[in-house]
Protein backbone atom coordinates (compact mmCIF):
# COMPACT_ATOMS: atom_id res chain seq x y z
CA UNK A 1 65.51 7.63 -25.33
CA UNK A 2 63.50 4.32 -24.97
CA UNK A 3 63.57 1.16 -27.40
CA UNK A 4 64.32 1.59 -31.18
CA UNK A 5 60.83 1.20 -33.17
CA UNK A 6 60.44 -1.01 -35.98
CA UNK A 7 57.51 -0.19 -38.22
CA UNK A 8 57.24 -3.70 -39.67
CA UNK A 9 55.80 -4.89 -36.62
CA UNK A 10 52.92 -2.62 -37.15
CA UNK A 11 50.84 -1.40 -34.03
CA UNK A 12 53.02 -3.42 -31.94
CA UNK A 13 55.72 -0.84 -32.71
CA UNK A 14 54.00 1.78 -31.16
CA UNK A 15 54.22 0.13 -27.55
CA UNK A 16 56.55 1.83 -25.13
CA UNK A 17 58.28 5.15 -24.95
CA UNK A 18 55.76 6.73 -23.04
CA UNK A 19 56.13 10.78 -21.65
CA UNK A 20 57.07 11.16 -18.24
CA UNK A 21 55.93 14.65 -16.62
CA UNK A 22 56.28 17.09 -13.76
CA UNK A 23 52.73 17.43 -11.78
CA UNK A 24 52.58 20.72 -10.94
CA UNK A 25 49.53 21.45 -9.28
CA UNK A 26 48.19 18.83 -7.24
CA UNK A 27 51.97 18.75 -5.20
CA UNK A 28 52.13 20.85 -1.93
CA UNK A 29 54.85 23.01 -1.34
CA UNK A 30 57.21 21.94 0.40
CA UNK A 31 56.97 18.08 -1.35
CA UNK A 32 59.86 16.22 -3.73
CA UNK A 33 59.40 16.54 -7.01
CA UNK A 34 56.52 14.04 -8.38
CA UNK A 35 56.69 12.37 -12.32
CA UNK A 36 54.16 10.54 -13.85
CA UNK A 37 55.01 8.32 -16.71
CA UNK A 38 51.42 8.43 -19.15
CA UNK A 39 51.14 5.02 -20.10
CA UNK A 40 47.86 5.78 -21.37
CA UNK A 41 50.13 7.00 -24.50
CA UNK A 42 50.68 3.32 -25.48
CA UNK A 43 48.10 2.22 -28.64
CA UNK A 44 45.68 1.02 -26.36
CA UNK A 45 45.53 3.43 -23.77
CA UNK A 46 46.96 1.71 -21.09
CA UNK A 47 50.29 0.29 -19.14
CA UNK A 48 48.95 -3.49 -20.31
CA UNK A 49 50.14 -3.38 -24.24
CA UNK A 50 53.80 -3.92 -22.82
CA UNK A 51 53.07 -7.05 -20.70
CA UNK A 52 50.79 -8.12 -23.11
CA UNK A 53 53.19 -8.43 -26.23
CA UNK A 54 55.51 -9.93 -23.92
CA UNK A 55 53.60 -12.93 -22.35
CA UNK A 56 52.22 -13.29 -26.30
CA UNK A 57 55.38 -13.42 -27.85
CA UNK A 58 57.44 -15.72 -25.22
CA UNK A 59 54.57 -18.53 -25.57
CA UNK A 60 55.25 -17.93 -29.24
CA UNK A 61 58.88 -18.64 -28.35
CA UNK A 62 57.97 -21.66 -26.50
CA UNK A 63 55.80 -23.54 -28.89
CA UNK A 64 52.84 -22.85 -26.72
CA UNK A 65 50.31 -21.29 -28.97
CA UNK A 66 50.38 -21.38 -32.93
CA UNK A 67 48.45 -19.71 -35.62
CA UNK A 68 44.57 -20.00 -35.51
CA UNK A 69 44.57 -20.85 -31.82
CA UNK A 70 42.86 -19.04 -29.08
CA UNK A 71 44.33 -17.00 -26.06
CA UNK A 72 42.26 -17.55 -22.97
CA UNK A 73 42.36 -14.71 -20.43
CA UNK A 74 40.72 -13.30 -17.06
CA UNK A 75 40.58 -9.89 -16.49
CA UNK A 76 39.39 -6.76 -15.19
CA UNK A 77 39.59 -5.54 -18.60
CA UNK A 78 42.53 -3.08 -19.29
CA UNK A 79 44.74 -6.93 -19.95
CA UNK A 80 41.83 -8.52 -22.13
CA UNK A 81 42.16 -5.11 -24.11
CA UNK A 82 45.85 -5.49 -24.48
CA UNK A 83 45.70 -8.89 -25.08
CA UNK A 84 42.91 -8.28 -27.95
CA UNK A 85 45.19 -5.56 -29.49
CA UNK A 86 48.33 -8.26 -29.22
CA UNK A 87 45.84 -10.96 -30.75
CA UNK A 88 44.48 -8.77 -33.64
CA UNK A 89 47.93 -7.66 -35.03
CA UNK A 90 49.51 -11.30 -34.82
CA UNK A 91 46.23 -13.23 -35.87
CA UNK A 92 45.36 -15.20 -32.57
CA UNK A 93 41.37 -15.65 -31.07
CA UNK A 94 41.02 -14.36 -27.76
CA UNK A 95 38.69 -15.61 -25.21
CA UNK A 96 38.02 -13.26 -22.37
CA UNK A 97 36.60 -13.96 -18.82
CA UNK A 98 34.87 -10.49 -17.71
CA UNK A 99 32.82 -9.22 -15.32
CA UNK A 100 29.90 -6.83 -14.79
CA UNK A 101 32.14 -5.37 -11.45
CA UNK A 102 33.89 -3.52 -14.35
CA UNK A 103 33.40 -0.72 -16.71
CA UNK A 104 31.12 -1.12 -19.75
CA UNK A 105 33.50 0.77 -22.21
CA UNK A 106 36.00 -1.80 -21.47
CA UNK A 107 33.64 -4.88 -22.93
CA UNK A 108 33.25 -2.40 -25.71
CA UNK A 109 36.57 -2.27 -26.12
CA UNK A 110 37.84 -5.59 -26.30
CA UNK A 111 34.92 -7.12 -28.53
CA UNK A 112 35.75 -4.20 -30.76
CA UNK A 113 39.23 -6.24 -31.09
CA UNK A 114 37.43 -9.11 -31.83
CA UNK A 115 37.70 -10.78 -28.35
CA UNK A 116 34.78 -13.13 -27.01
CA UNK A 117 33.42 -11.70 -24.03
CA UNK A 118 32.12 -14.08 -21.29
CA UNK A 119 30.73 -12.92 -17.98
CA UNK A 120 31.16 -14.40 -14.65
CA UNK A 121 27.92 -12.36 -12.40
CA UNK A 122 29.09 -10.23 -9.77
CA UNK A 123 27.64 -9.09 -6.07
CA UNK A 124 26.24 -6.04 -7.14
CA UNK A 125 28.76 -4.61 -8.94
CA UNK A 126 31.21 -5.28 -6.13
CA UNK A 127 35.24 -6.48 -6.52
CA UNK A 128 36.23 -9.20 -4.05
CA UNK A 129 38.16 -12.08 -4.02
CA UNK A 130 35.28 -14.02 -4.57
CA UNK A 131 34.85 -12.88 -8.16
CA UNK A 132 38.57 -13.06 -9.33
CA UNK A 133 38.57 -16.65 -8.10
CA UNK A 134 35.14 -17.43 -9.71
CA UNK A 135 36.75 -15.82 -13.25
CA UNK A 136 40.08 -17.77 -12.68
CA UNK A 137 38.40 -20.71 -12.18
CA UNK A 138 35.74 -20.40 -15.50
CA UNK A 139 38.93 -19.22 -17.24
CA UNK A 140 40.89 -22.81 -16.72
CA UNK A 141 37.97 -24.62 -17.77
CA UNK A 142 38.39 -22.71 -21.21
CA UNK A 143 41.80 -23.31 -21.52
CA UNK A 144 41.99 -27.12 -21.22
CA UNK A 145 40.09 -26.96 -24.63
CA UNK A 146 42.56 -27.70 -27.65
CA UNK A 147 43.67 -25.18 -29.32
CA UNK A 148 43.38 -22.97 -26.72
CA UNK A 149 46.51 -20.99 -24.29
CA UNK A 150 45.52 -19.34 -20.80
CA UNK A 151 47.72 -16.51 -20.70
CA UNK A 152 47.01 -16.80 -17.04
CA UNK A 153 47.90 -13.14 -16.04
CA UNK A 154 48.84 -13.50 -11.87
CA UNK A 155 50.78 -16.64 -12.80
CA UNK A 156 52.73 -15.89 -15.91
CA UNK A 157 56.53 -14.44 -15.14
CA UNK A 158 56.70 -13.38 -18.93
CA UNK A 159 54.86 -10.58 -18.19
CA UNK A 160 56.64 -9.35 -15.88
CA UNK A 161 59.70 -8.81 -18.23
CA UNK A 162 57.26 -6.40 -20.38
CA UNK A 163 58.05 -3.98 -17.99
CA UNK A 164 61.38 -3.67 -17.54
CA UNK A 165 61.51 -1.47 -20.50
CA UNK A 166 59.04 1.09 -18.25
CA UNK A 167 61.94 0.93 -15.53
CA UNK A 168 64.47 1.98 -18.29
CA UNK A 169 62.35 4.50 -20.38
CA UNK A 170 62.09 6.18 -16.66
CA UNK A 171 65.81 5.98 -15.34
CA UNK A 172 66.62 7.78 -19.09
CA UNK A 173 63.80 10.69 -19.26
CA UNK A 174 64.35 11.09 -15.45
CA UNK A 175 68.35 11.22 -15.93
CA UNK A 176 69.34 9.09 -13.17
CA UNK A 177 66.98 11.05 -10.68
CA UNK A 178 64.52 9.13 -8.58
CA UNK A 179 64.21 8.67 -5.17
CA UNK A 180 61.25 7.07 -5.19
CA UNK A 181 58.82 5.39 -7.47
CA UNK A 182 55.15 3.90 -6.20
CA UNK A 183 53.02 2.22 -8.21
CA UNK A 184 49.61 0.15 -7.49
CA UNK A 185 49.78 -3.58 -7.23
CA UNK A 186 47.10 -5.85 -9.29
CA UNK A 187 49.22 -8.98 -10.55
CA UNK A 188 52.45 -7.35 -9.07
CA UNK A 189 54.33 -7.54 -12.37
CA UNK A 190 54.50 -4.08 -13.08
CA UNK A 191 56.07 -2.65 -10.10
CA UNK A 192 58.31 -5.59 -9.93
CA UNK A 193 59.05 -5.17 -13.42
CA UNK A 194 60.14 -1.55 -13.49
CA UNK A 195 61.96 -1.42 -10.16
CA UNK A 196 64.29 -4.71 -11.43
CA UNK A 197 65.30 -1.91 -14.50
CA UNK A 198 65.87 0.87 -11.88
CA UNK A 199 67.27 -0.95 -8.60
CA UNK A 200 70.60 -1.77 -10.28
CA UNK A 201 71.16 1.85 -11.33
CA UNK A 202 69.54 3.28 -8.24
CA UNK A 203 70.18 0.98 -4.92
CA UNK A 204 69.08 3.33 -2.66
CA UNK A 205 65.53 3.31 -4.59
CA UNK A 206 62.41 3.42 -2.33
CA UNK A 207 60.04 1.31 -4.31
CA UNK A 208 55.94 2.06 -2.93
CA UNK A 209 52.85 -0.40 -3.09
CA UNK A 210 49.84 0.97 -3.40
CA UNK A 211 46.80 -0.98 -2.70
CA UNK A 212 42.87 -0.43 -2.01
CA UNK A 213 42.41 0.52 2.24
CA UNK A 214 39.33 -1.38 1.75
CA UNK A 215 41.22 -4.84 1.34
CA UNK A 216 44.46 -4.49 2.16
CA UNK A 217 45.62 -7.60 1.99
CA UNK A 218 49.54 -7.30 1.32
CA UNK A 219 49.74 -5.16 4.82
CA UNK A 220 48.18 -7.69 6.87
CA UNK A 221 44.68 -6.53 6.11
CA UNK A 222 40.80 -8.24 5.58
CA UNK A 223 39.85 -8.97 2.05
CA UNK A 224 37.10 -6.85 1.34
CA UNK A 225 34.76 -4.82 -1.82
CA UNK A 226 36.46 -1.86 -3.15
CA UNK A 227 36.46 -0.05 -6.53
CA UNK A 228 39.33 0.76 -7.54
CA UNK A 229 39.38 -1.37 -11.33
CA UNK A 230 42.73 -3.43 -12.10
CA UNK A 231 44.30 -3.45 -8.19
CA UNK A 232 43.67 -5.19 -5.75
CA UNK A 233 42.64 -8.28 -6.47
CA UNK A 234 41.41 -9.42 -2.64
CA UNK A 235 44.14 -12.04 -2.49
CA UNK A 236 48.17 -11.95 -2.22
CA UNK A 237 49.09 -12.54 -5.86
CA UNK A 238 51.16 -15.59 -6.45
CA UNK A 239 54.10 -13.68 -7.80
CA UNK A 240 54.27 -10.90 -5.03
CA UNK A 241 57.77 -10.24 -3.86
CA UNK A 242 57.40 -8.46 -0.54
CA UNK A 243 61.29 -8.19 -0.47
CA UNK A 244 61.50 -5.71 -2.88
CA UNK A 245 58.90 -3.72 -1.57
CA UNK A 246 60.03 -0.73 0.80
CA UNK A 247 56.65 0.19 1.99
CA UNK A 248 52.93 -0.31 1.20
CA UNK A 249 50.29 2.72 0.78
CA UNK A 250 46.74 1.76 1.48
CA UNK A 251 44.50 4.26 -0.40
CA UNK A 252 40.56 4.20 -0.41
CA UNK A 253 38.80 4.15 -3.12
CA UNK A 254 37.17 7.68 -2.29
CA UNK A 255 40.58 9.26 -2.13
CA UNK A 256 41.43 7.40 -5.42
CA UNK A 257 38.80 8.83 -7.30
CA UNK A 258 38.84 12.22 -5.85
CA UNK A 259 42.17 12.58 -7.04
CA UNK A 260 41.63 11.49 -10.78
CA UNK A 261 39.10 14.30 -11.23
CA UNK A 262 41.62 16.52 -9.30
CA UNK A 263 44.35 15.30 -11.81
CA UNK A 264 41.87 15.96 -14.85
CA UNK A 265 40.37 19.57 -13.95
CA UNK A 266 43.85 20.77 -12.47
CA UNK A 267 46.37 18.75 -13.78
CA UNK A 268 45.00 18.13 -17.63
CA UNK A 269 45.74 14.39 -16.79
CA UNK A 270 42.40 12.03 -17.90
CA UNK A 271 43.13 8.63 -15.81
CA UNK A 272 41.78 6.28 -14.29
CA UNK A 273 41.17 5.26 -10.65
CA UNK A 274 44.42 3.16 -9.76
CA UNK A 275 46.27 6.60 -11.45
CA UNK A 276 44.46 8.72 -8.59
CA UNK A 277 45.52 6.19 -6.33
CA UNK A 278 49.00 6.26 -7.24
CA UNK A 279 49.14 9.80 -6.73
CA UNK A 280 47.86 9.69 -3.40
CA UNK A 281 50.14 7.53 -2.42
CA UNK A 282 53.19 9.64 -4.22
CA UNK A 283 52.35 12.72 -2.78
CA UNK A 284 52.64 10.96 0.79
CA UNK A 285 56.19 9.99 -0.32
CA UNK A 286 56.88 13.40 -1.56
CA UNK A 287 56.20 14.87 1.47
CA UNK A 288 58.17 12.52 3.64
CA UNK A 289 60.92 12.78 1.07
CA UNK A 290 61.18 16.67 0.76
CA UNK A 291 62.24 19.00 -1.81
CA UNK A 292 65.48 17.76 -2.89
CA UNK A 293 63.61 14.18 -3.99
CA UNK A 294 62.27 12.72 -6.85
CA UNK A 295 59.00 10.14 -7.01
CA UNK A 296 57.92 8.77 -10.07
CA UNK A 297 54.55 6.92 -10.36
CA UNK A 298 52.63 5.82 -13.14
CA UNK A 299 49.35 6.61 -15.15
CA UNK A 300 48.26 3.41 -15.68
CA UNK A 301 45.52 3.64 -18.57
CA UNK A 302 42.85 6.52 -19.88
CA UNK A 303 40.03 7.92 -18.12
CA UNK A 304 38.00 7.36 -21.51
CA UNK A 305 37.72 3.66 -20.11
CA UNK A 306 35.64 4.86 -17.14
CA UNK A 307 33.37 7.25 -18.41
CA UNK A 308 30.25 5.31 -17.21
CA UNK A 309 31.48 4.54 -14.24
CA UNK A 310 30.29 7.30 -11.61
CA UNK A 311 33.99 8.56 -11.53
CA UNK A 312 33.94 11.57 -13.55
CA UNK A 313 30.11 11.72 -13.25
């Protein structure tokens, strides 16, 4: 089950082949059966270490970036930690554009790695489109500098092939059955990613968005503030494929954090908000779907990440 590890790539090795499990108390009766792959297993704690290898390595493949130069990245912070851990094991810099709109233990986090942490001010803690286009924009002005290599997260199709290996490590552990799978959208790569592995095996496969209500702008809705970390980005990201979208879920950001502390004191699952909010949305699917169903969503990083934030407070 999942890829073949080779130790002599060191922490890298350890990305991938992450446990998917039954929830069995947050599910109605009545509802399909919902899995939940913990991709807070990877080394980092989060979804991000597989994309993050992947867009490192192929601008490796290209020339793009050598030894000693630096990787320039926005982020909400669960990619700048990825891309730290990626940077760290294969000897790169890494130049991060952050924000106060997201969790302290995050900056922690990726300085720990030895990333540069630069701030772009937010409104009051808020995340709108605003912001993400203020850190884009601060984060192109870094990377013109020699030396340097914006990873450019919404723009770069590498990452997107990082996850086909979650699609896979799900059709195996599931055996062949899912019905469904929904997943939050931030860059879209992940939920493009893993449905390209499963589509092909599954055609029938209802594939889920799940964005903030707040600013739901993939189903026609106003940007707005919301705060849910890593999703919705208040903007249709350049590499959205509506086409391979079924349906889209709009949860709030309430709902979302209501059901991580649901998943934590009932569940034993410590995630973060866009987890919560992919469970909201799956259990919506389950029930449409009934008992003879399976929906699969994802735990996209560890709740450790969001200790300060008010959501387990």
């Amino acid at each position: 089950m999942g890829k073949a590890l080779d130790p002599g790539q060191g922490i890298l090795a350890g990305i991938g082949s992450t446990p998917l499990i039954q929830l069995r108390n947050v599910v109605p009766p009545g509802s399909a059966r919902v899995l939940a792959k913990l991709e807070f297993a990877n080394p980092t704690g989060s979804m991000k270490d597989r994309m993050a290898v992947a867009a490192v390595a192929a601008a490796e493949a290209r020339g793009d970036i050598s030894p000693g130069d630096t990787v320039v990245e926005y982020t909400a912070g669960t990619t700048g930690i990825s891309l730290a851990l990626a940077c760290a094991a294969k000897g790169y810099r890494l130049h991060v554009v952050f924000s106060d709109a997201f969790s302290g233990e995050k900056r922690r986090t990726m300085e720990a790695l030895g990333a540069i942490v630069e701030d772009v001010p937010s409104d009051g803690g808020r995340i709108t489109e605003t912001l993400i286009k203020a850190m884009i924009a601060r984060a192109g002005e870094l990377s013109a500098q020699p030396g340097h290599w914006a990873c450019d997260q919404l723009n770069n199709r590498d990452a997107i092939t990082g996850y086909l290996g979650m699609g896979e490590e799900i059709w195996q552990q599931s055996h062949g059955r899912v019905n469904a799978f929904v997943h939050s959208v931030g860059t879209a790569h992940s939920i493009h990613g893993a449905a390209r592995a499963l589509r092909p095996r599954l055609p029938a496969l209802r594939v889920v968005a799940v964005e903030p209500a707040e600013s739901s702008v993939l189903s026609g809705g106003p940007t707005g503030s919301h705060r849910i970390e890593g999703i919705g980005i208040g903007f249709t990201p350049p590499l959205w494929e509506p086409e391979e979208v079924d349906a889209i879920e709009r949860v709030s950001s309430e709902e979302a954090m209501a059901m991580s502390r649901r998943l934590a004191r009932e569940e034993g699952i410590f995630a973060g908000t866009s987890s919560g909010g992919n469970v909201v949305a799956a259990l919506r699917v389950a029930e449409q779907l009934g008992t003879e169903a399976t929906v699969v969503t994802i735990m996209v990083d560890s709740g450790f990440r969001y200790l300060s934030t008010g959501l387990y407070g």
